[in-house]
C-alpha atoms as a PDB file:
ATOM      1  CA  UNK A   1       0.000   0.000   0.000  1.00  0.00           C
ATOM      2  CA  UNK A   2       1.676   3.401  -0.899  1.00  0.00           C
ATOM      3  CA  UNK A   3       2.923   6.003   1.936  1.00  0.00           C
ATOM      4  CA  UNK A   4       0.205   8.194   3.243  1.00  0.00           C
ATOM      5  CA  UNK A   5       0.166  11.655   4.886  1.00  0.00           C
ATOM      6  CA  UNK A   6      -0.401  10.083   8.216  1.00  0.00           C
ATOM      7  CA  UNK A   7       2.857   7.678   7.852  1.00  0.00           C
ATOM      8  CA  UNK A   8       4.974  11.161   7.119  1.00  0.00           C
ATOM      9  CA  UNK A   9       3.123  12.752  10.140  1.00  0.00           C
ATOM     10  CA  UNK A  10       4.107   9.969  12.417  1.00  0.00           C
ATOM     11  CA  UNK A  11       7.626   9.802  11.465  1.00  0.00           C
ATOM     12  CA  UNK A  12       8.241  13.152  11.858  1.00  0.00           C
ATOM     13  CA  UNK A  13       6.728  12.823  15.167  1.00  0.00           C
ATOM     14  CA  UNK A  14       9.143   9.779  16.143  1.00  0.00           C
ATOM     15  CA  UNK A  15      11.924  12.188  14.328  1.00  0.00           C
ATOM     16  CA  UNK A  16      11.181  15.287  15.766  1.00  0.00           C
ATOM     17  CA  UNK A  17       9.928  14.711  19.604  1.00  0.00           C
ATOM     18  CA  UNK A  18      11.654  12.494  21.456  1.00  0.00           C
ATOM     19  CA  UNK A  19      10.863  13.322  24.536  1.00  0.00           C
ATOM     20  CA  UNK A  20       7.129  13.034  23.530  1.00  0.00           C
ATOM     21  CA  UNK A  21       6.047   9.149  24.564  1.00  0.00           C
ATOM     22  CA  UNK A  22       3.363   7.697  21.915  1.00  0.00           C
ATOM     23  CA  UNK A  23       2.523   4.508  20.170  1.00  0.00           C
ATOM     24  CA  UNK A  24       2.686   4.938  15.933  1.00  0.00           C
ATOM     25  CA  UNK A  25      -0.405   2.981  15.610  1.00  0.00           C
ATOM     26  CA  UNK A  26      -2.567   4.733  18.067  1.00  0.00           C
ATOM     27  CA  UNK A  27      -1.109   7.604  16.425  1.00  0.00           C
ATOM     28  CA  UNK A  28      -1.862   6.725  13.131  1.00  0.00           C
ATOM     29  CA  UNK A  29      -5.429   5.203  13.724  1.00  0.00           C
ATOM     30  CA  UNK A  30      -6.664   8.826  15.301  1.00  0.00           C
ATOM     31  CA  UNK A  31      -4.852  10.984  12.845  1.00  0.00           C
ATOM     32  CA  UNK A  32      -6.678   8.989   9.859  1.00  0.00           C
ATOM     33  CA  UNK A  33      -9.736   8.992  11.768  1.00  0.00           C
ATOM     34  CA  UNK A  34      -9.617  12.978  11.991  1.00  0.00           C
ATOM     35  CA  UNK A  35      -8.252  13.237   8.503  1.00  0.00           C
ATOM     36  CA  UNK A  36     -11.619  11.373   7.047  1.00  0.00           C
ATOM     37  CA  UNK A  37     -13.623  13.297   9.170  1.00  0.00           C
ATOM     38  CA  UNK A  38     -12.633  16.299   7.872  1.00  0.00           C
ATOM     39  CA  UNK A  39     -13.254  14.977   4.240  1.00  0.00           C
ATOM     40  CA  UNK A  40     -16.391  13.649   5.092  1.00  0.00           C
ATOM     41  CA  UNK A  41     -17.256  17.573   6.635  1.00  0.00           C
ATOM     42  CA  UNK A  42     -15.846  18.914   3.541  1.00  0.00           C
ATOM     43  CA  UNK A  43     -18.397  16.587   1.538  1.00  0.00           C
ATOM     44  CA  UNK A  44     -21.218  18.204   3.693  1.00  0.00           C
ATOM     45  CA  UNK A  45     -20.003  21.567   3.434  1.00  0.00           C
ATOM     46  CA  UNK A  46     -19.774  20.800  -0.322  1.00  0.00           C
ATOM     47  CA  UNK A  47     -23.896  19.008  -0.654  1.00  0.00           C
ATOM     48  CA  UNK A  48     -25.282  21.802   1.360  1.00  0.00           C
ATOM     49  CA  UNK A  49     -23.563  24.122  -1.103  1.00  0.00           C
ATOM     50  CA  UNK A  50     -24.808  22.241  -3.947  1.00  0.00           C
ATOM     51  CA  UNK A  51     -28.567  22.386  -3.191  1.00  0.00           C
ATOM     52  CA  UNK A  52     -28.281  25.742  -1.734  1.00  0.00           C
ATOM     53  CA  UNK A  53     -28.598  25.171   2.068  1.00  0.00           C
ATOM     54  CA  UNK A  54     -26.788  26.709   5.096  1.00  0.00           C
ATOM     55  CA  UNK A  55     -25.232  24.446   7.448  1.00  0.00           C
ATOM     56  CA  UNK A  56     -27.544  25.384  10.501  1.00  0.00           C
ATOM     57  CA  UNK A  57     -30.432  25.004   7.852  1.00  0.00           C
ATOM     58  CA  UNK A  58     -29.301  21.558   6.971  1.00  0.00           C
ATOM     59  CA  UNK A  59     -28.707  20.487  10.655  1.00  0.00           C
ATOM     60  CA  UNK A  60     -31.991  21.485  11.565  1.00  0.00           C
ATOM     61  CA  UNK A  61     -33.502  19.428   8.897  1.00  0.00           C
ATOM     62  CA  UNK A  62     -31.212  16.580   9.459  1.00  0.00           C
ATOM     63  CA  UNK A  63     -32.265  16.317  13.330  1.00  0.00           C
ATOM     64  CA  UNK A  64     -35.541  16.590  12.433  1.00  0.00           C
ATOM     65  CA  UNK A  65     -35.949  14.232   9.592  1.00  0.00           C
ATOM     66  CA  UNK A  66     -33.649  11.120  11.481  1.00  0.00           C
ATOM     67  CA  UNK A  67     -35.523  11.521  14.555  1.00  0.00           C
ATOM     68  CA  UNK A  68     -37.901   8.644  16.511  1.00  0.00           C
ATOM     69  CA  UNK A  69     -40.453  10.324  15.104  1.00  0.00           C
ATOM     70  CA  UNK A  70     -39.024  11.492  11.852  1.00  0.00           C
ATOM     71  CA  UNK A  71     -39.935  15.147  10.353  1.00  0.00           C
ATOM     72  CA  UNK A  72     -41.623  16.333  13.508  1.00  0.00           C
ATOM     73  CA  UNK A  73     -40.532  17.868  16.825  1.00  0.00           C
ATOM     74  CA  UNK A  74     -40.956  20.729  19.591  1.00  0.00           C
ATOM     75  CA  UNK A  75     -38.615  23.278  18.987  1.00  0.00           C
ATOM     76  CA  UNK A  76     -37.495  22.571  22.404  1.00  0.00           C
ATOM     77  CA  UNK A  77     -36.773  19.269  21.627  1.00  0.00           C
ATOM     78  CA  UNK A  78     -35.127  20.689  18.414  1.00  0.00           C
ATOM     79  CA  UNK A  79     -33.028  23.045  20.407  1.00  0.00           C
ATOM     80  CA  UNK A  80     -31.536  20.607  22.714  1.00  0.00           C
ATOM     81  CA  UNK A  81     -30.775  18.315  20.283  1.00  0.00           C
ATOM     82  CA  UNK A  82     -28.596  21.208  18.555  1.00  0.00           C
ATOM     83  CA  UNK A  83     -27.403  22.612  21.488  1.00  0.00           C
ATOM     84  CA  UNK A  84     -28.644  25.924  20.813  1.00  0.00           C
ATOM     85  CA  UNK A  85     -30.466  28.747  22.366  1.00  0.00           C
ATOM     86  CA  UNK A  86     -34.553  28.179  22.532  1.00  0.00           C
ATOM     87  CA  UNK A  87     -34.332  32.210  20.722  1.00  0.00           C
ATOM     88  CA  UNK A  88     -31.561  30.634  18.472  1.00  0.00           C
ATOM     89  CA  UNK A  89     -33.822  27.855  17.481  1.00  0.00           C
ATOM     90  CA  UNK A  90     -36.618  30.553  16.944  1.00  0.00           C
ATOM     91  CA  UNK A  91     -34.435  32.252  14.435  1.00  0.00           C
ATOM     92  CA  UNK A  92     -33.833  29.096  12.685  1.00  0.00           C
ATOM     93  CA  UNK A  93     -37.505  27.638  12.452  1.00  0.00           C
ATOM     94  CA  UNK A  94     -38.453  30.734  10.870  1.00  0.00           C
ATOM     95  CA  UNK A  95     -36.325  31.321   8.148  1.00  0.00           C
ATOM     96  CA  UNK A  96     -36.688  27.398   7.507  1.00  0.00           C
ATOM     97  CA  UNK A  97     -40.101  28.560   7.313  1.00  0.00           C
ATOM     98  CA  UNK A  98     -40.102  31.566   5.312  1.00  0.00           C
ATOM     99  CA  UNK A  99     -38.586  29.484   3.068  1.00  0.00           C
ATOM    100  CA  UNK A 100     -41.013  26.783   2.962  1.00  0.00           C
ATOM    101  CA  UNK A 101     -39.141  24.075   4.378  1.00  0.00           C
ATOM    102  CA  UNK A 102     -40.640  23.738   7.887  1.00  0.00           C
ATOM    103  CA  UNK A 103     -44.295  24.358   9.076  1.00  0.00           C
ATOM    104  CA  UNK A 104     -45.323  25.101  12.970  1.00  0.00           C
ATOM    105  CA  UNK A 105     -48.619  23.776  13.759  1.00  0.00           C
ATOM    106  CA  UNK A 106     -50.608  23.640  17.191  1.00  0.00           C
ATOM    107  CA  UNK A 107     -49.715  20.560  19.010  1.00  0.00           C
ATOM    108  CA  UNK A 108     -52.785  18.006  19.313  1.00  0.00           C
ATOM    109  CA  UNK A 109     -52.009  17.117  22.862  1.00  0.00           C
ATOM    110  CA  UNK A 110     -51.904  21.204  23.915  1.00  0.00           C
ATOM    111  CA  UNK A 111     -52.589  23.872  21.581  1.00  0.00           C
ATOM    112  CA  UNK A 112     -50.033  26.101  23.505  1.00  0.00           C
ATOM    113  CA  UNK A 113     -47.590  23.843  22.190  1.00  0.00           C
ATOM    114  CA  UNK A 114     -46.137  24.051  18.962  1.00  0.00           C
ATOM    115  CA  UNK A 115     -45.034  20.766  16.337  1.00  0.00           C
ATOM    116  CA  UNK A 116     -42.693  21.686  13.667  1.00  0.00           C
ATOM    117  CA  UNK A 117     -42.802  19.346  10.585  1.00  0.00           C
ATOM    118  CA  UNK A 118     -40.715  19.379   7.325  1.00  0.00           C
ATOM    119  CA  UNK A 119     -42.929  20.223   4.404  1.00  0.00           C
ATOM    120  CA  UNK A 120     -42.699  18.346   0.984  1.00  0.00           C
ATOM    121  CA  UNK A 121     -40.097  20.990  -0.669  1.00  0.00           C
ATOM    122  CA  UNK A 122     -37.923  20.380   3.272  1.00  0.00           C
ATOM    123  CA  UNK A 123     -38.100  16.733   2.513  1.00  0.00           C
ATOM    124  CA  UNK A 124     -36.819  17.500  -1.268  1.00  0.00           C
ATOM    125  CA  UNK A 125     -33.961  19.414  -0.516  1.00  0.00           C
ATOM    126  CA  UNK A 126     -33.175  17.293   2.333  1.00  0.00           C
ATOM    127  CA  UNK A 127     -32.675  14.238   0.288  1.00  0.00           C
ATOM    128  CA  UNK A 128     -30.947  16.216  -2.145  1.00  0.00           C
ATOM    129  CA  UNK A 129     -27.832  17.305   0.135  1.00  0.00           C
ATOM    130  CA  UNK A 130     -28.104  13.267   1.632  1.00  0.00           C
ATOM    131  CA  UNK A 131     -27.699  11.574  -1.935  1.00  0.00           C
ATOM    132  CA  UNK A 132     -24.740  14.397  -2.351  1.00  0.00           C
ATOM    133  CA  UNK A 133     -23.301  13.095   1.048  1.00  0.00           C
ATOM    134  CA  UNK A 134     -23.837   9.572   0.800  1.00  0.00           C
ATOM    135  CA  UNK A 135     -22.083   9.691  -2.811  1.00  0.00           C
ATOM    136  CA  UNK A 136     -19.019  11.027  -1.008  1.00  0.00           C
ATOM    137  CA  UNK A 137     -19.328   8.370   2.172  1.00  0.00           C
ATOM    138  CA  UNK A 138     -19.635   5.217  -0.670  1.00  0.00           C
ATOM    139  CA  UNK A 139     -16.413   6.655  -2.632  1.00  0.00           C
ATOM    140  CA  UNK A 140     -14.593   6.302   0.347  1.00  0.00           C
ATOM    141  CA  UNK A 141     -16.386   2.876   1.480  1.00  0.00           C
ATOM    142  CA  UNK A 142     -15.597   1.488  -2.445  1.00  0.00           C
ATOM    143  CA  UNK A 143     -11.931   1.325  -0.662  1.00  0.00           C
ATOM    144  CA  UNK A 144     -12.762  -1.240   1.309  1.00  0.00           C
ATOM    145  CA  UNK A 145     -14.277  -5.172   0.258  1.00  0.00           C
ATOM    146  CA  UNK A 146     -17.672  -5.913   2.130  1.00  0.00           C
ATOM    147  CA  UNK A 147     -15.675  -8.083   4.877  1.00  0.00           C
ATOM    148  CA  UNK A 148     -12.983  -5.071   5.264  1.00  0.00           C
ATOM    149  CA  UNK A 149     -16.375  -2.678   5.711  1.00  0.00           C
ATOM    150  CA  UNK A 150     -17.884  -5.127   7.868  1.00  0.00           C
ATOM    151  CA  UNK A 151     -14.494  -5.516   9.928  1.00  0.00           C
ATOM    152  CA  UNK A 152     -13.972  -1.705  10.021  1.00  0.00           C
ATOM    153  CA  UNK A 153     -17.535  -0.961  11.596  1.00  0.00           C
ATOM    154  CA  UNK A 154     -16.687  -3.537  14.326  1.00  0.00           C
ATOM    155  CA  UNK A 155     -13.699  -1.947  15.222  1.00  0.00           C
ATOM    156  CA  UNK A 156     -14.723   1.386  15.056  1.00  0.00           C
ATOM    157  CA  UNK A 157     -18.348   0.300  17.492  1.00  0.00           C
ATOM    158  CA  UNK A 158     -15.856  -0.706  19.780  1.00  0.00           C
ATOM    159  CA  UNK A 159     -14.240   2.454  19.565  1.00  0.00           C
ATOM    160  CA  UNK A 160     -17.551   4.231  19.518  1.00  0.00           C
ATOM    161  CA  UNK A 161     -18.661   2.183  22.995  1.00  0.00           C
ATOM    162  CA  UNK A 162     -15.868   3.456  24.937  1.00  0.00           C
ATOM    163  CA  UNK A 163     -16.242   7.058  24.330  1.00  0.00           C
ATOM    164  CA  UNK A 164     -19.950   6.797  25.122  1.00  0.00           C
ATOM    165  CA  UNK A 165     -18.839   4.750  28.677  1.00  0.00           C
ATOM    166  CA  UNK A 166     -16.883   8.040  29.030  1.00  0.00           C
ATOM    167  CA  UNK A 167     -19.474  10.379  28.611  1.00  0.00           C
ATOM    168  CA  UNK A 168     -18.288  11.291  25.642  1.00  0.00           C
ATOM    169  CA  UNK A 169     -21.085   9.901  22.923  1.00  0.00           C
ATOM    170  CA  UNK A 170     -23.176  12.976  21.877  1.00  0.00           C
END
């Protein structure tokens, strides 16, 4: 397999910091790990682009359309799921809305309450920045065989498991 970026980053490390104590594998294994993450965030930035979404505008719809209860939520429950303000999630709802992307409607349960639901035309452009992103994600899964992917995803749950034991899995 030819040299990657990461094996020149880890030798310079062994070169360069002796005094530093670290294993080349663990090393390695994050460094790729942060290097694919910032492709894949590159891809995103790239499919909101593309269909002619902000970020915050795509989050929102993304939280709202992979949800238990997919396309529908409190803007409460919006807000904490996006860690932002309840008047930063106002903002956001209603330019989703002026836009036609989102709807508020009373809530069944207590009219005081408000439901917001992804309209048709949210759902559309939605899917739109998804196929963009998932066309980047199965480029980079096309590296692998089925039993590498398969292999990969085990490793990486492990991975996963820990950081949630440590608090760390939001």
């Amino acid at each position: 397999m030819p040299e990657d970026w990461t094996d020149r980053h880890v030798a310079r490390w062994r070169d360069h910091w002796l005094d530093i104590a670290f294993d080349d594998q663990v090393e390695a294994a994050f460094v790729r790990i942060g290097r694919i993450d910032r492709y894949l965030r590159h891809a995103k930035q790239h499919a909101v682009a593309e269909v002619g979404l902000t970020d915050f505008e795509y989050d929102t719809l993304h939280v709202l359309m992979i949800r238990d209860t997919p396309g529908s939520a409190s803007p409460t429950e919006l807000a904490a799921e996006l860690a932002v303000s309840g008047a930063g999630m106002t903002g956001r709802l209603d330019g989703l809305e002026k836009a036609g992307w989102i709807r508020r409607i009373p809530s069944v349960d207590d009219r005081r309450r408000v439901i917001v639901e992804v309209t048709k035309a949210g759902i559309e452009i939605w899917r739109r920045a998804m196929d963009i992103r998932g066309e980047a994600e199965n480029d980079l899964a096309d590296a692998l065989t089925e039993r590498e992917l398969a292999t990969l995803n085990r490793l990486l749950k492990k991975v996963t498991v820990r950081t949630e034991e440590r608090g760390a899995g939001s």
